[in-house]
PDB file of N, CA and C in Angstrom:
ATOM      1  N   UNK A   1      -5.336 -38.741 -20.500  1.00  0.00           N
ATOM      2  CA  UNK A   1      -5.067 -37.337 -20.738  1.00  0.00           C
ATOM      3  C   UNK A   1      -4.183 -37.154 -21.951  1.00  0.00           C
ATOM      4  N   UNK A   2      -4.787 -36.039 -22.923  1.00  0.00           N
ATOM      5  CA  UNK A   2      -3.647 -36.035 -24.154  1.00  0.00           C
ATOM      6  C   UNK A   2      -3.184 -34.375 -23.532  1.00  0.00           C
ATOM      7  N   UNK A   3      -2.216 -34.256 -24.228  1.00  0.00           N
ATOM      8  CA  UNK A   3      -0.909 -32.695 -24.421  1.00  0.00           C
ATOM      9  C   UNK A   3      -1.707 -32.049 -25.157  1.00  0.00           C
ATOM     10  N   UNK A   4      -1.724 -31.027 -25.243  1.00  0.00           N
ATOM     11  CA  UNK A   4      -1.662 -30.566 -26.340  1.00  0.00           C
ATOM     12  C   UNK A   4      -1.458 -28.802 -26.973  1.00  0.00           C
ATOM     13  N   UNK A   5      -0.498 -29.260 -27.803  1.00  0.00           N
ATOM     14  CA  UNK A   5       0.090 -28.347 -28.345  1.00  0.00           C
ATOM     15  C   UNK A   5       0.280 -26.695 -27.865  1.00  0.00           C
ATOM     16  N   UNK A   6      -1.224 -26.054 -28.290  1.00  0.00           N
ATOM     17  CA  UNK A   6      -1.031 -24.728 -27.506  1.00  0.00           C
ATOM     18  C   UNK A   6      -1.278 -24.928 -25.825  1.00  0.00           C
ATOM     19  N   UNK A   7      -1.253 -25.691 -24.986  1.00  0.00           N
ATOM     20  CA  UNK A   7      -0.582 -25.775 -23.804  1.00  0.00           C
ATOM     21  C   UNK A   7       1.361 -25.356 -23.528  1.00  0.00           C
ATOM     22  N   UNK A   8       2.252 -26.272 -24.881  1.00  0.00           N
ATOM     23  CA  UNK A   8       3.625 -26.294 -24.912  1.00  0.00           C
ATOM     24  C   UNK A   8       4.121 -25.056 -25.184  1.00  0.00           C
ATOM     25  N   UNK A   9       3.575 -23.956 -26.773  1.00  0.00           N
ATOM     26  CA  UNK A   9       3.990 -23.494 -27.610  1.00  0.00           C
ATOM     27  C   UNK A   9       4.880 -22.629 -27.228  1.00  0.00           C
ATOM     28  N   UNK A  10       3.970 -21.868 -26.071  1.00  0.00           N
ATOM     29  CA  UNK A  10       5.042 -20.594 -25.758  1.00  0.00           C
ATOM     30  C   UNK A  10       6.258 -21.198 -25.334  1.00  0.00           C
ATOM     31  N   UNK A  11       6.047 -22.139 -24.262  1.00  0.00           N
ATOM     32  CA  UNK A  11       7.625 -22.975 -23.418  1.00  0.00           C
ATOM     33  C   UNK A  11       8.398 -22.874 -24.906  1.00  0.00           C
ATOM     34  N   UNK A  12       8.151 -23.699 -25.551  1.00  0.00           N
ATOM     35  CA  UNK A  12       9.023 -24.407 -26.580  1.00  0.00           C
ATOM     36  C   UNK A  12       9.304 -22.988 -27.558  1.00  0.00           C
ATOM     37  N   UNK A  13       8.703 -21.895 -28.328  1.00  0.00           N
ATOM     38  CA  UNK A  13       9.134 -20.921 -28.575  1.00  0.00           C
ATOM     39  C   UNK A  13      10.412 -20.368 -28.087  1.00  0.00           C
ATOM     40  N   UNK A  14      10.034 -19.851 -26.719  1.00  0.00           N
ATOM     41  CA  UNK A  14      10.914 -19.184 -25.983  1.00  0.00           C
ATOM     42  C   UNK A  14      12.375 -20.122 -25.504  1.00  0.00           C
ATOM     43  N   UNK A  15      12.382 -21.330 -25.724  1.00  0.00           N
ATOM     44  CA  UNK A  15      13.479 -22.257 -25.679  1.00  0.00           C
ATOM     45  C   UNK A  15      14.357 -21.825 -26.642  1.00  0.00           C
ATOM     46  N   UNK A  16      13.840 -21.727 -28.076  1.00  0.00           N
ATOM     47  CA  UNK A  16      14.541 -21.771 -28.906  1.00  0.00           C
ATOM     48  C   UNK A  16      15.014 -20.355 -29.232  1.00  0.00           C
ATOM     49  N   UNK A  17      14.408 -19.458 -28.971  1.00  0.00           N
ATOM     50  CA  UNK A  17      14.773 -17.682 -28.998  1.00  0.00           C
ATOM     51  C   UNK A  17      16.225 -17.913 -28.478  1.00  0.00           C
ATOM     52  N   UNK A  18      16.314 -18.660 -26.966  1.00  0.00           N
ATOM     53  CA  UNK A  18      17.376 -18.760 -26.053  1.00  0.00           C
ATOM     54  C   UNK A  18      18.615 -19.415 -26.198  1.00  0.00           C
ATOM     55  N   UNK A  19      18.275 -20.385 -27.280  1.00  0.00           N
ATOM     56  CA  UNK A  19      19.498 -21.438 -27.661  1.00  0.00           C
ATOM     57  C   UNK A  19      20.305 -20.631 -28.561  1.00  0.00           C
ATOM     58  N   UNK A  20      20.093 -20.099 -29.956  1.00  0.00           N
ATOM     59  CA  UNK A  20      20.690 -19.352 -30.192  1.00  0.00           C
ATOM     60  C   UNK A  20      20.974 -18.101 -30.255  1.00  0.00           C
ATOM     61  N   UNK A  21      22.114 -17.404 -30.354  1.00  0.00           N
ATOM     62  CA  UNK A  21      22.246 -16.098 -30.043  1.00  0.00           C
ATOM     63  C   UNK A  21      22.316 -14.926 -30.988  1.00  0.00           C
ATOM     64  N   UNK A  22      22.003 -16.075 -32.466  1.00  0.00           N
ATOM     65  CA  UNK A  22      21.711 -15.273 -33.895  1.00  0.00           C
ATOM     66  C   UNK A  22      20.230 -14.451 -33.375  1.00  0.00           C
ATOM     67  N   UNK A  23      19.450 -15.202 -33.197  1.00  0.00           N
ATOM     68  CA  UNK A  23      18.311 -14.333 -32.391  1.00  0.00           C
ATOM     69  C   UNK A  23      18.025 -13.407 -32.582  1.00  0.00           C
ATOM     70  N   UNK A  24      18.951 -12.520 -31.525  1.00  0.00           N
ATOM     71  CA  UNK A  24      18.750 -11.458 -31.187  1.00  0.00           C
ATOM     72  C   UNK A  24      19.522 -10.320 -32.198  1.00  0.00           C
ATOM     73  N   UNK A  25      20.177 -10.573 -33.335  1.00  0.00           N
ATOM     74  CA  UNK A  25      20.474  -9.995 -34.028  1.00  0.00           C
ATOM     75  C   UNK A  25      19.054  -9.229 -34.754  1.00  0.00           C
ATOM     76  N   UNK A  26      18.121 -10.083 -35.322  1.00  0.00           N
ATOM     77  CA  UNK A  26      16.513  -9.312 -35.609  1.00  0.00           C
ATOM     78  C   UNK A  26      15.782  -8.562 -34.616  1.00  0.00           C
ATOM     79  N   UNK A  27      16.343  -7.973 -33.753  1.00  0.00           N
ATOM     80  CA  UNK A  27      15.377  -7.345 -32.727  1.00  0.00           C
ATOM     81  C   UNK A  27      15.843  -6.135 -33.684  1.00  0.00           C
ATOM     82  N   UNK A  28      14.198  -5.152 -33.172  1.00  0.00           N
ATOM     83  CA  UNK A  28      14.466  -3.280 -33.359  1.00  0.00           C
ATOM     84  C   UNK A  28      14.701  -2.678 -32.530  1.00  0.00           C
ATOM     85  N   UNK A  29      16.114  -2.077 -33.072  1.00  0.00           N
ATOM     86  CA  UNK A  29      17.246  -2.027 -31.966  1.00  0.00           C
ATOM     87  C   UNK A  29      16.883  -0.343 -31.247  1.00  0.00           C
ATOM     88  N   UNK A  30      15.510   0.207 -31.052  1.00  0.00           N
ATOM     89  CA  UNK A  30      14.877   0.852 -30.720  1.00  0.00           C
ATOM     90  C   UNK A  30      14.641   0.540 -29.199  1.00  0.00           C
ATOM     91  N   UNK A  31      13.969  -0.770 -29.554  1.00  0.00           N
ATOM     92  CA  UNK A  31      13.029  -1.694 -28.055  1.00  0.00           C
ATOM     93  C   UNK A  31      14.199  -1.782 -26.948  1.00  0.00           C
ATOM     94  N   UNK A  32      15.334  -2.532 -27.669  1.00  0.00           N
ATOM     95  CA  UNK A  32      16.457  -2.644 -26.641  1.00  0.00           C
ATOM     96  C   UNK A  32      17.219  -1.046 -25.786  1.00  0.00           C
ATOM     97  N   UNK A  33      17.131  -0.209 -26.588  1.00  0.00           N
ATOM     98  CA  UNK A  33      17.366   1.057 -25.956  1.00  0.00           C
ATOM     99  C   UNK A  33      16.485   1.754 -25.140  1.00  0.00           C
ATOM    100  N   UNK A  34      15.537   1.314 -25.281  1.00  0.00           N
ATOM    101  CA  UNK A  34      14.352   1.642 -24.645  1.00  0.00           C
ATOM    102  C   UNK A  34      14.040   0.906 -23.321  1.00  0.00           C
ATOM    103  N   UNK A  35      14.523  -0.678 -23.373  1.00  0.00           N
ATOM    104  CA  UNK A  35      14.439  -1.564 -22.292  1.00  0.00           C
ATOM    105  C   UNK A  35      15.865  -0.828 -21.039  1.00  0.00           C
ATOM    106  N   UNK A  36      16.801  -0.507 -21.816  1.00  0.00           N
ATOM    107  CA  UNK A  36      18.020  -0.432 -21.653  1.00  0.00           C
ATOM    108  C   UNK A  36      17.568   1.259 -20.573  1.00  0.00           C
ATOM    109  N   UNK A  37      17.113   1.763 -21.412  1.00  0.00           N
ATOM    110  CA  UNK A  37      16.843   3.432 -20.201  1.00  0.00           C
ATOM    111  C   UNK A  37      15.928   3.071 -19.210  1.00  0.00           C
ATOM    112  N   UNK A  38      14.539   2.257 -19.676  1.00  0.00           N
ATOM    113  CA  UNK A  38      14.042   2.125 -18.450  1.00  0.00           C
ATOM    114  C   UNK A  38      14.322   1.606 -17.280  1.00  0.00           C
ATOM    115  N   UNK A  39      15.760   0.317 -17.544  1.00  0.00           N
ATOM    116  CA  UNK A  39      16.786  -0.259 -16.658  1.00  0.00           C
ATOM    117  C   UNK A  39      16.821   0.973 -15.781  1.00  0.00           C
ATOM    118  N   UNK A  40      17.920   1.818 -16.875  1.00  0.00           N
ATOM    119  CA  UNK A  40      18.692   2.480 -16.261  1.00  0.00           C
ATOM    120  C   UNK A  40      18.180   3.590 -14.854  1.00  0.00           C
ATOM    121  N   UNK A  41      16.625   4.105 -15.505  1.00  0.00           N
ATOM    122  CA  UNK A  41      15.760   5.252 -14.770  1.00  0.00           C
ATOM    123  C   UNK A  41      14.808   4.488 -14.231  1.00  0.00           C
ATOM    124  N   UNK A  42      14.440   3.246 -14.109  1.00  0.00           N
ATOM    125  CA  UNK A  42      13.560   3.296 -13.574  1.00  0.00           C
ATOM    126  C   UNK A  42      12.135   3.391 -13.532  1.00  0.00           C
ATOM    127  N   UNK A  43      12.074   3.340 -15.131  1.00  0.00           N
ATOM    128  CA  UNK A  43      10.622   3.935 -15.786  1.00  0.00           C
ATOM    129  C   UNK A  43       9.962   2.653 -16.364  1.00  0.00           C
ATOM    130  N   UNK A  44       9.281   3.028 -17.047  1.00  0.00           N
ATOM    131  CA  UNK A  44       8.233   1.893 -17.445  1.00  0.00           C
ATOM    132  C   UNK A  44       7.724   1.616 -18.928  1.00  0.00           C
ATOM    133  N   UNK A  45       8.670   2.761 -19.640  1.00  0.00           N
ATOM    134  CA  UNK A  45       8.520   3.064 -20.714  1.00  0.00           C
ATOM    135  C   UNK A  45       8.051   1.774 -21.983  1.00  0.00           C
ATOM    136  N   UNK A  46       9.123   1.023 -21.933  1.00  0.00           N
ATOM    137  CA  UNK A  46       8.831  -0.410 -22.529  1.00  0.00           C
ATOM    138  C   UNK A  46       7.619  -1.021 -22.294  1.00  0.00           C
ATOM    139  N   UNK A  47       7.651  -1.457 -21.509  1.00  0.00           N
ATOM    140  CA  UNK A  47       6.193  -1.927 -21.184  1.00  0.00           C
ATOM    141  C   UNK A  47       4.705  -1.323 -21.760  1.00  0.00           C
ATOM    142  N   UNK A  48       5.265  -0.013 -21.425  1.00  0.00           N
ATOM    143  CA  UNK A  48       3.746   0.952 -21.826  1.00  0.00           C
ATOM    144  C   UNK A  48       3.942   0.714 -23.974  1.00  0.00           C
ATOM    145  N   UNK A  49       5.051   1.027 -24.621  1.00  0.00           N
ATOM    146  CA  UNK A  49       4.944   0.773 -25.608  1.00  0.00           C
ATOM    147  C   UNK A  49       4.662  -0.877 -26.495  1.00  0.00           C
ATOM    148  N   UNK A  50       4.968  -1.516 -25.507  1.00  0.00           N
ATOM    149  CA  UNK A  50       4.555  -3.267 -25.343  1.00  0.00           C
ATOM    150  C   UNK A  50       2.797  -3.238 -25.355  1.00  0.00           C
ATOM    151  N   UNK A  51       2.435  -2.335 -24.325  1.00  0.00           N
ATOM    152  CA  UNK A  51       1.268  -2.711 -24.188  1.00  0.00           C
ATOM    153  C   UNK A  51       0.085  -2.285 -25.479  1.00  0.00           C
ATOM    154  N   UNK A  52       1.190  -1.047 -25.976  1.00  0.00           N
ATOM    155  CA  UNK A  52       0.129  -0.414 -27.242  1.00  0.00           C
ATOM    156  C   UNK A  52       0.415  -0.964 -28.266  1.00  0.00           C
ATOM    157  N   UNK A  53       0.895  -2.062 -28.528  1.00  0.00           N
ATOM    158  CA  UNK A  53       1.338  -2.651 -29.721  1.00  0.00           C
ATOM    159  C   UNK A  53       0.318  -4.363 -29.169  1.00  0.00           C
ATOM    160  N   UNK A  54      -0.162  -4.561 -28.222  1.00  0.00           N
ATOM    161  CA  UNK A  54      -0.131  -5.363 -27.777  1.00  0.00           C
ATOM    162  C   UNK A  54      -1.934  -4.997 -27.948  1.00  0.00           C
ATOM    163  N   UNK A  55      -2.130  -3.739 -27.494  1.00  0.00           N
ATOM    164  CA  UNK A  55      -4.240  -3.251 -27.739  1.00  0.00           C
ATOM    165  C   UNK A  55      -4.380  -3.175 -28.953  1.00  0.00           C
ATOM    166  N   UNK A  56      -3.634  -3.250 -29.874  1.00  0.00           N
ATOM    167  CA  UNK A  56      -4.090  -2.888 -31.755  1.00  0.00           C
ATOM    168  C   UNK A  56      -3.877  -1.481 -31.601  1.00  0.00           C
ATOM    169  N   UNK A  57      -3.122  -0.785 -30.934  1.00  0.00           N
ATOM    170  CA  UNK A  57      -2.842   0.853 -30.989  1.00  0.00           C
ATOM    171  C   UNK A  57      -3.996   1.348 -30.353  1.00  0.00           C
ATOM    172  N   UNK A  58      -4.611   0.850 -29.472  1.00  0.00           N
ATOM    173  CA  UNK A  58      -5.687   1.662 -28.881  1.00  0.00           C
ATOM    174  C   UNK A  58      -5.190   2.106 -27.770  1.00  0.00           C
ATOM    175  N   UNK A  59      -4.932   3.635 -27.073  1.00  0.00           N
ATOM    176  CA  UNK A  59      -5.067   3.879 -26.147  1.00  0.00           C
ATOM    177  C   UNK A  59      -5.379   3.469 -24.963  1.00  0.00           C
ATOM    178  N   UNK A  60      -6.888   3.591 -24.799  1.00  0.00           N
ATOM    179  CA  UNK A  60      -7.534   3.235 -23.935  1.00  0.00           C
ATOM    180  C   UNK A  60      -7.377   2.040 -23.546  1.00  0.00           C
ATOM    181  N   UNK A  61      -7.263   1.083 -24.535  1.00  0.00           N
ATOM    182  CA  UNK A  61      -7.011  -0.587 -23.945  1.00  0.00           C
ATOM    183  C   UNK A  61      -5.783  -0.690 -23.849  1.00  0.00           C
ATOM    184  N   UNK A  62      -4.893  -0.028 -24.175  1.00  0.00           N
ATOM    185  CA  UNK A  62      -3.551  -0.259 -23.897  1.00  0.00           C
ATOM    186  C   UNK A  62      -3.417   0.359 -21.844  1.00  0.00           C
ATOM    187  N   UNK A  63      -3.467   1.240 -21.807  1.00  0.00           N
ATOM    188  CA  UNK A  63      -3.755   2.219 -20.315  1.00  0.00           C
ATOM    189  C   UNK A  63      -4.585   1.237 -19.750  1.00  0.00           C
ATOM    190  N   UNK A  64      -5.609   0.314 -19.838  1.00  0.00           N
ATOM    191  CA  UNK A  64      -6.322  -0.633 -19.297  1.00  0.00           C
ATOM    192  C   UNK A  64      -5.322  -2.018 -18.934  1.00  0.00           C
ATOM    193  N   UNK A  65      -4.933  -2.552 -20.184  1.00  0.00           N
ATOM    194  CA  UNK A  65      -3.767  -3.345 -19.683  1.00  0.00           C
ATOM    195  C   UNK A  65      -2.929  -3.109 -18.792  1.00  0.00           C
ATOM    196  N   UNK A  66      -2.465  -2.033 -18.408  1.00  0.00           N
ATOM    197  CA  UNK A  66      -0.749  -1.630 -17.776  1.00  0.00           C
ATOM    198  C   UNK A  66      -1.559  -0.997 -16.522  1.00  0.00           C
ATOM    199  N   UNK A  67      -3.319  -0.922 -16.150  1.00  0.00           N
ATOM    200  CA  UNK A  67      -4.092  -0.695 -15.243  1.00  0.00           C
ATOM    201  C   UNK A  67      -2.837   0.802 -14.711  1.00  0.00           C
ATOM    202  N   UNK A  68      -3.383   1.844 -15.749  1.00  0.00           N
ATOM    203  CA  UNK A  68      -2.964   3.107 -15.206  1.00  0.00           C
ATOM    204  C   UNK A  68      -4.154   3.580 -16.277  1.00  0.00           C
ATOM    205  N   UNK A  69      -4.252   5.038 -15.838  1.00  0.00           N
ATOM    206  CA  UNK A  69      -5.018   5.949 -16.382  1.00  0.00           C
ATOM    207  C   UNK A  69      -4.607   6.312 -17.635  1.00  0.00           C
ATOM    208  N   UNK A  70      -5.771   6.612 -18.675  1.00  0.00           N
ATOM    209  CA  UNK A  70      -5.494   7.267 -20.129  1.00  0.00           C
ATOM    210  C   UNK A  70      -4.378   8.099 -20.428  1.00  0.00           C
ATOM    211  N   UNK A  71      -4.992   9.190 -19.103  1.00  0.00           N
ATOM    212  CA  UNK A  71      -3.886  10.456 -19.008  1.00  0.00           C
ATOM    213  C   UNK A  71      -1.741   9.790 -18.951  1.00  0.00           C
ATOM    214  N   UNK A  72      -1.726   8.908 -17.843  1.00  0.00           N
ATOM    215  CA  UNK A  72      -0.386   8.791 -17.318  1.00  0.00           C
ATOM    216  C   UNK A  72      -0.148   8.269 -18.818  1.00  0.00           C
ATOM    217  N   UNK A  73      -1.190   7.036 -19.399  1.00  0.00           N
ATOM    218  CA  UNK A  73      -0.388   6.064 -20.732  1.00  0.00           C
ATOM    219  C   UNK A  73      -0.175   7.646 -21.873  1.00  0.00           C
ATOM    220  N   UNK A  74      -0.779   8.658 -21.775  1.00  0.00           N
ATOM    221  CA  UNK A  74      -0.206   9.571 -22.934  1.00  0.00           C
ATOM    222  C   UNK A  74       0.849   9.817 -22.551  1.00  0.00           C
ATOM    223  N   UNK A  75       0.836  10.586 -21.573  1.00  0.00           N
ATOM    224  CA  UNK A  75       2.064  10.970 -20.966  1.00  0.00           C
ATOM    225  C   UNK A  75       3.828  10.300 -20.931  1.00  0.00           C
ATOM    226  N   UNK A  76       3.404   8.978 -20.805  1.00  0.00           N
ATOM    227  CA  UNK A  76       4.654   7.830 -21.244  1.00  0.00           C
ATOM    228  C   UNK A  76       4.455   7.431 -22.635  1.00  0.00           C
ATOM    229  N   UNK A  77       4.030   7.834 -23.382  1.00  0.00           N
ATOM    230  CA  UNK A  77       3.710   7.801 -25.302  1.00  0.00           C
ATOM    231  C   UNK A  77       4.765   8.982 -25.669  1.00  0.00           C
ATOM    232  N   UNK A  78       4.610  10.010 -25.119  1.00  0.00           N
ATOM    233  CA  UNK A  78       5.060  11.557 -25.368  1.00  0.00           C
ATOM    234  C   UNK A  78       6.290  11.522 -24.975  1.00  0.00           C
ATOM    235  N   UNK A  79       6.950  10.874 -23.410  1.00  0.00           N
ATOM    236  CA  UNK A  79       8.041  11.166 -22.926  1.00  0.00           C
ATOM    237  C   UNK A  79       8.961   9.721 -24.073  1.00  0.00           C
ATOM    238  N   UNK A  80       8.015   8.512 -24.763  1.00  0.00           N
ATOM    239  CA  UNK A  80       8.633   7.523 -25.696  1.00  0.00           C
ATOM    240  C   UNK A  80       9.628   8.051 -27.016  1.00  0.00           C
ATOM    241  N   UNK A  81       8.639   8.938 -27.112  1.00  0.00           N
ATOM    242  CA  UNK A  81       8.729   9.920 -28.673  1.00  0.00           C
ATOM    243  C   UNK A  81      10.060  10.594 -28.637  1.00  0.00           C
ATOM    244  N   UNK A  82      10.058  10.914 -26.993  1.00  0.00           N
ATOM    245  CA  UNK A  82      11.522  11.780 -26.712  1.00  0.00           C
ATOM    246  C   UNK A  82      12.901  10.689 -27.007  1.00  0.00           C
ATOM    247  N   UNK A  83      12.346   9.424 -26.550  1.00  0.00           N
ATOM    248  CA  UNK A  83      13.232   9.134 -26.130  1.00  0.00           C
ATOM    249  C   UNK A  83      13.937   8.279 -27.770  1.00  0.00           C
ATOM    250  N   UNK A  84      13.351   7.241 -28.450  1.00  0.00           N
ATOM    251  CA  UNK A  84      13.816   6.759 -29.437  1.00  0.00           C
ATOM    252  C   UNK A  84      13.317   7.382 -30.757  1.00  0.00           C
ATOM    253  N   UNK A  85      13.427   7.305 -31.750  1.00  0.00           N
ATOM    254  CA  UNK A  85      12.813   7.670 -32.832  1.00  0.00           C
ATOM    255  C   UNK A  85      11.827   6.677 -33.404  1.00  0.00           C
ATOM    256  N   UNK A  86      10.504   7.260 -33.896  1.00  0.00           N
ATOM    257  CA  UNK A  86       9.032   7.055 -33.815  1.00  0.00           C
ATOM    258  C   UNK A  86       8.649   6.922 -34.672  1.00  0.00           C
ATOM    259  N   UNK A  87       8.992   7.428 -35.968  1.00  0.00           N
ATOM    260  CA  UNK A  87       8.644   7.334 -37.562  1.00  0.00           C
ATOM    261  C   UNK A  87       8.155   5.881 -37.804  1.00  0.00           C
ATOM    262  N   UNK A  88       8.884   4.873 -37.718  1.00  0.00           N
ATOM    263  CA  UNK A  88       8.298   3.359 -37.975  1.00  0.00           C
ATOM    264  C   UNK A  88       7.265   2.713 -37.440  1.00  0.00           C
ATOM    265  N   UNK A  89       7.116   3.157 -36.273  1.00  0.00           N
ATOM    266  CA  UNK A  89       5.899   2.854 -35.058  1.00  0.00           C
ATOM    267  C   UNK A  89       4.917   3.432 -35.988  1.00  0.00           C
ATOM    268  N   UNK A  90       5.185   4.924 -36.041  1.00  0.00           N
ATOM    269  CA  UNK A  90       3.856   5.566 -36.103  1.00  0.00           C
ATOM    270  C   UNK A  90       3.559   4.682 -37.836  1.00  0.00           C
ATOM    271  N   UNK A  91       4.013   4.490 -38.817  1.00  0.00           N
ATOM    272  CA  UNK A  91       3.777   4.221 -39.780  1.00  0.00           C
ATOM    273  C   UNK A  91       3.332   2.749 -39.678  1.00  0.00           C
ATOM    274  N   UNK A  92       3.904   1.558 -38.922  1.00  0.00           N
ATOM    275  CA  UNK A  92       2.903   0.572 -38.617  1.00  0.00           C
ATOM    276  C   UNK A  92       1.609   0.277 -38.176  1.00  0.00           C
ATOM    277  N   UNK A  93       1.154   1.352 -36.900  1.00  0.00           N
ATOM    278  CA  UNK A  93       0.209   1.931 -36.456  1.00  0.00           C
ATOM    279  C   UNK A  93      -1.123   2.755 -37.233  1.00  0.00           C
ATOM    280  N   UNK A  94      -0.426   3.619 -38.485  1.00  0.00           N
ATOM    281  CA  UNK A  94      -1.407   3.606 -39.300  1.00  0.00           C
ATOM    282  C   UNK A  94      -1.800   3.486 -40.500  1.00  0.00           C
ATOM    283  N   UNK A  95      -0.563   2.331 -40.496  1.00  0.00           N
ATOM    284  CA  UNK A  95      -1.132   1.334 -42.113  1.00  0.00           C
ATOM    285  C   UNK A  95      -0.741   0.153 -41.570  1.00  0.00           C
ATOM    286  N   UNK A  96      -1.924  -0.966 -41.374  1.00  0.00           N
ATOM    287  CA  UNK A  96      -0.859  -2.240 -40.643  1.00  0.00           C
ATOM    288  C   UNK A  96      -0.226  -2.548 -41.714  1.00  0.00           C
ATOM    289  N   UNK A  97       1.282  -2.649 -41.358  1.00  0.00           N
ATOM    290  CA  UNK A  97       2.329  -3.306 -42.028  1.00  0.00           C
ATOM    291  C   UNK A  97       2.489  -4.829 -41.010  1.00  0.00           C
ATOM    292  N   UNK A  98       1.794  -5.598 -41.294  1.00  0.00           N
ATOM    293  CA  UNK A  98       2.112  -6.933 -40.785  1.00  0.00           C
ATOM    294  C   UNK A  98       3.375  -7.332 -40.742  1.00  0.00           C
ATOM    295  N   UNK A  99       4.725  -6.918 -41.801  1.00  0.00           N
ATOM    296  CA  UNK A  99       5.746  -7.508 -41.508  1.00  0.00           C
ATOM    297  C   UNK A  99       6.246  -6.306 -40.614  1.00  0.00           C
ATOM    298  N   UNK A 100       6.300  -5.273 -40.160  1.00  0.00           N
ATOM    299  CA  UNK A 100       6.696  -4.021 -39.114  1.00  0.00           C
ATOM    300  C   UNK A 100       6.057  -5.108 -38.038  1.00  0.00           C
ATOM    301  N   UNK A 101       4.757  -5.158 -38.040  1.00  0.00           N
ATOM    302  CA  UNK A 101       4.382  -5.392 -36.603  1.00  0.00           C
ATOM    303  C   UNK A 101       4.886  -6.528 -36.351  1.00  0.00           C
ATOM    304  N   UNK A 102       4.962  -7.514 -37.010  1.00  0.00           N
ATOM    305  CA  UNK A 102       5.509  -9.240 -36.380  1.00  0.00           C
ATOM    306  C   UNK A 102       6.822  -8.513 -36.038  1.00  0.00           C
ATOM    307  N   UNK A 103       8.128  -7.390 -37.156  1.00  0.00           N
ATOM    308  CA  UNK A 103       8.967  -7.760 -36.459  1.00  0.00           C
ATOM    309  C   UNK A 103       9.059  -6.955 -35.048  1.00  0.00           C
ATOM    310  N   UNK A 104       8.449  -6.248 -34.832  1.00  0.00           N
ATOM    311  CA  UNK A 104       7.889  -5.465 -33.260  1.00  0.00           C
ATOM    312  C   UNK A 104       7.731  -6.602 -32.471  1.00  0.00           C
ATOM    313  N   UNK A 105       6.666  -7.701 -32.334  1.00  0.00           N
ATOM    314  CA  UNK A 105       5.979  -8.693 -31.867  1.00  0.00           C
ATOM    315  C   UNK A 105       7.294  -9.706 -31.828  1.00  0.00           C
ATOM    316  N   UNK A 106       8.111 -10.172 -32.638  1.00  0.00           N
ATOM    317  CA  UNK A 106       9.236 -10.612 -32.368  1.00  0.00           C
ATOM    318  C   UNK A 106      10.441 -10.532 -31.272  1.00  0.00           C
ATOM    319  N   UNK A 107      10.473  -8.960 -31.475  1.00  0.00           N
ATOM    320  CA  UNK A 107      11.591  -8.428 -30.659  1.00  0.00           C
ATOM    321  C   UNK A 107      11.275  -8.231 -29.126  1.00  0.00           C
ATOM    322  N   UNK A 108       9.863  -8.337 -29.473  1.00  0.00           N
ATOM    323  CA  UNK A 108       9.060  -8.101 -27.824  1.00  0.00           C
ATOM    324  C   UNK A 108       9.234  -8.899 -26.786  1.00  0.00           C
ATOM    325  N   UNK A 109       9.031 -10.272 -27.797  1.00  0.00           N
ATOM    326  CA  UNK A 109       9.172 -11.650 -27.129  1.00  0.00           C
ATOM    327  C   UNK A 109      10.494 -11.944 -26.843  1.00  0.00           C
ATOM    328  N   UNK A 110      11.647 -11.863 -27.847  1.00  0.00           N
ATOM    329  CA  UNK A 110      12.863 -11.943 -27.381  1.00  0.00           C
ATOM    330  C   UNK A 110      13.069 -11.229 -26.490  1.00  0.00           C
ATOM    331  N   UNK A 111      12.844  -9.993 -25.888  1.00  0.00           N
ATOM    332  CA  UNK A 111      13.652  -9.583 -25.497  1.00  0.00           C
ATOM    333  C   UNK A 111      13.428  -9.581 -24.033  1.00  0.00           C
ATOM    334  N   UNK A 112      11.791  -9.766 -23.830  1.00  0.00           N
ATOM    335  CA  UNK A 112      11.435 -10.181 -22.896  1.00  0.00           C
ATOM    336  C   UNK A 112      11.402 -11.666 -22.151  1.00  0.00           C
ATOM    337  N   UNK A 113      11.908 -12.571 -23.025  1.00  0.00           N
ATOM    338  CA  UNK A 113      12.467 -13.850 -22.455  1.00  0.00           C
ATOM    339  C   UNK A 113      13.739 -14.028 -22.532  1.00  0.00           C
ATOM    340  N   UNK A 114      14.973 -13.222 -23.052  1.00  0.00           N
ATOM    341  CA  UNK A 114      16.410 -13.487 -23.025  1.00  0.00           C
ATOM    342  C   UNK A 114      16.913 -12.327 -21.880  1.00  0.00           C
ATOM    343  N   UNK A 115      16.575 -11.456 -22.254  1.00  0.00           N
ATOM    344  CA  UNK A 115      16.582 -10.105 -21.710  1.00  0.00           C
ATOM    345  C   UNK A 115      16.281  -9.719 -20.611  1.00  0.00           C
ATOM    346  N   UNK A 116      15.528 -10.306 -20.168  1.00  0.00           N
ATOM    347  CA  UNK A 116      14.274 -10.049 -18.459  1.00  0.00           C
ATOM    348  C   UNK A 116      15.920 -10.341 -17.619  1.00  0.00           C
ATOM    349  N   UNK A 117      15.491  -9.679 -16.640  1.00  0.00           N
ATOM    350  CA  UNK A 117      16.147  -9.643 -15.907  1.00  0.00           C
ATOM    351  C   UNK A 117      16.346 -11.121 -14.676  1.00  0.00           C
TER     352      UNK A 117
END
């Protein structure tokens, strides 16, 4: 039997997010306020914006992932908008800015492997 590699990657990624604590200095300090209210309320907000960054900005496959309806995923898009400011999202979303989205895709991962509860 050989290893191999993308079997390890994520383990070994997420090791190193954890060792140091420079890290988390590159997160968008949006996500964390956002992780931080849904703590606080109870909501799901993060996740649902995880998941639309996660479909290529599609709606529908995003609401498919998080297995809720089109309607509820607008509805937590709208109550998002309230909650952090949106200008950068929306401008990654419709021009891919590959370095916006990795550092989105970055902060996602940190924050969901240092951060998780």
């Amino acid at each position: 039997r050989r290893s191999q590699g993308v079997d390890h990657i994520g383990d070994h990624l997420l090791t190193l997010l954890k060792e140091n604590p420079l890290n988390g200095t590159y997160i968008v300090p949006e996500l964390r306020t956002l992780l931080e209210y849904d703590r606080r309320e109870e909501t799901h907000y993060y996740e649902t914006l995880r998941a639309w960054f996660y479909s290529g900005f599609h709606p529908t496959s995003a609401a498919t992932l998080l297995r809720i309806h089109r309607n509820s995923f607008n509805y937590r898009m709208d109550r998002i908008r309230e909650i952090i400011p949106f200008e950068r999202i929306d401008a990654a979303a419709a021009d891919p800015d590959r370095k916006a989205i990795n550092e989105y895709f970055y902060s996602f991962m940190y924050l969901d492997s240092v951060d998780s509860p």
